[in-house]
Protein backbone atom coordinates (compact mmCIF):
# COMPACT_ATOMS: atom_id res chain seq x y z
CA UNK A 1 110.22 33.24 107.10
CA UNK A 2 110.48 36.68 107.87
CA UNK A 3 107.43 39.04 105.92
CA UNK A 4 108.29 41.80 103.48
CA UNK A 5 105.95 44.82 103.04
CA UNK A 6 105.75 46.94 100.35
CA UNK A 7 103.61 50.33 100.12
CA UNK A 8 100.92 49.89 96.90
CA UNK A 9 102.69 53.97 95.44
CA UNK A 10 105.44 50.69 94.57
CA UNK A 11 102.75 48.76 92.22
CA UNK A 12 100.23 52.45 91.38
CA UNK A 13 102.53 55.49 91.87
CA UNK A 14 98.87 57.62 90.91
CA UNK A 15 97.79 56.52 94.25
CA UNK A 16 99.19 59.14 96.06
CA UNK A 17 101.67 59.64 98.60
CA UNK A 18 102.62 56.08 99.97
CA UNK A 19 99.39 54.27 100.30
CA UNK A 20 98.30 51.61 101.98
CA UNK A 21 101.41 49.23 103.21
CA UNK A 22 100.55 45.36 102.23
CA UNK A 23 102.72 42.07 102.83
CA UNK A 24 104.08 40.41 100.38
CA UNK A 25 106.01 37.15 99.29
CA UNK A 26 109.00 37.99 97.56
CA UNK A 27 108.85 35.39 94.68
CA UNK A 28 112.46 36.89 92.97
CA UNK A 29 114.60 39.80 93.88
CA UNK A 30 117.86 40.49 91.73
CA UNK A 31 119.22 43.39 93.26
CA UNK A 32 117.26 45.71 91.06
CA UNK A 33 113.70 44.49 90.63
CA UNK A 34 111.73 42.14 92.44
CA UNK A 35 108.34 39.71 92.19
CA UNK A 36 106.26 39.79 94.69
CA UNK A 37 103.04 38.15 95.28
CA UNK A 38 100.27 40.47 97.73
CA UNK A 39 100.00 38.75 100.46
CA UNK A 40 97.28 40.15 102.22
CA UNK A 41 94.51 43.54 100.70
CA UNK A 42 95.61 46.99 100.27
CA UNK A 43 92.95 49.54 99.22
CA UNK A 44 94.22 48.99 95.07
CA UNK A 45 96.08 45.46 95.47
CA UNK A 46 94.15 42.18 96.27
CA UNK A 47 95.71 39.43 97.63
CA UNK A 48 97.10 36.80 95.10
CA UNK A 49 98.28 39.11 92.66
CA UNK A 50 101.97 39.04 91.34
CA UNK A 51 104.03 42.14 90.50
CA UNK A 52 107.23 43.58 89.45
CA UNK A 53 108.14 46.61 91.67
CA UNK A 54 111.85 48.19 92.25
CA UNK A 55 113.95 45.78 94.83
CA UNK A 56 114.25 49.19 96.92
CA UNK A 57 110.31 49.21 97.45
CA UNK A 58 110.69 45.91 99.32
CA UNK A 59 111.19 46.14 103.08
CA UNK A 60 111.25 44.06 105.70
CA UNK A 61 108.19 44.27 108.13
CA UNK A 62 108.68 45.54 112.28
């Protein structure tokens, strides 16, 4: 299964610029927003947590 990254501005847009870039699970995605479980810690988003960000923030990871 490939691994989808999102940057945390997705989740907190008051945390600046992009910050930190996390993996996630994409639980749902139809074509405009998307659930996504954090995979992993950012600096704002801990690991286990589900959100709702725009199905543009999700990307695929290199």
């Amino acid at each position: 299964m490939p691994m989808h990254v999102i940057d945390e501005k997705a989740v907190l847009p008051e945390t600046g610029q992009h910050g930190n870039t996390v993996p996630v699970r994409v639980l749902s995605d139809d074509g405009t927003t998307a659930r996504v479980q954090i995979e992993g810690c950012g600096i704002h988003l801990r690991q286990g947590a589900v959100h709702t960000v725009a199905s543009t923030a999700v990307r695929r990871s290199r």
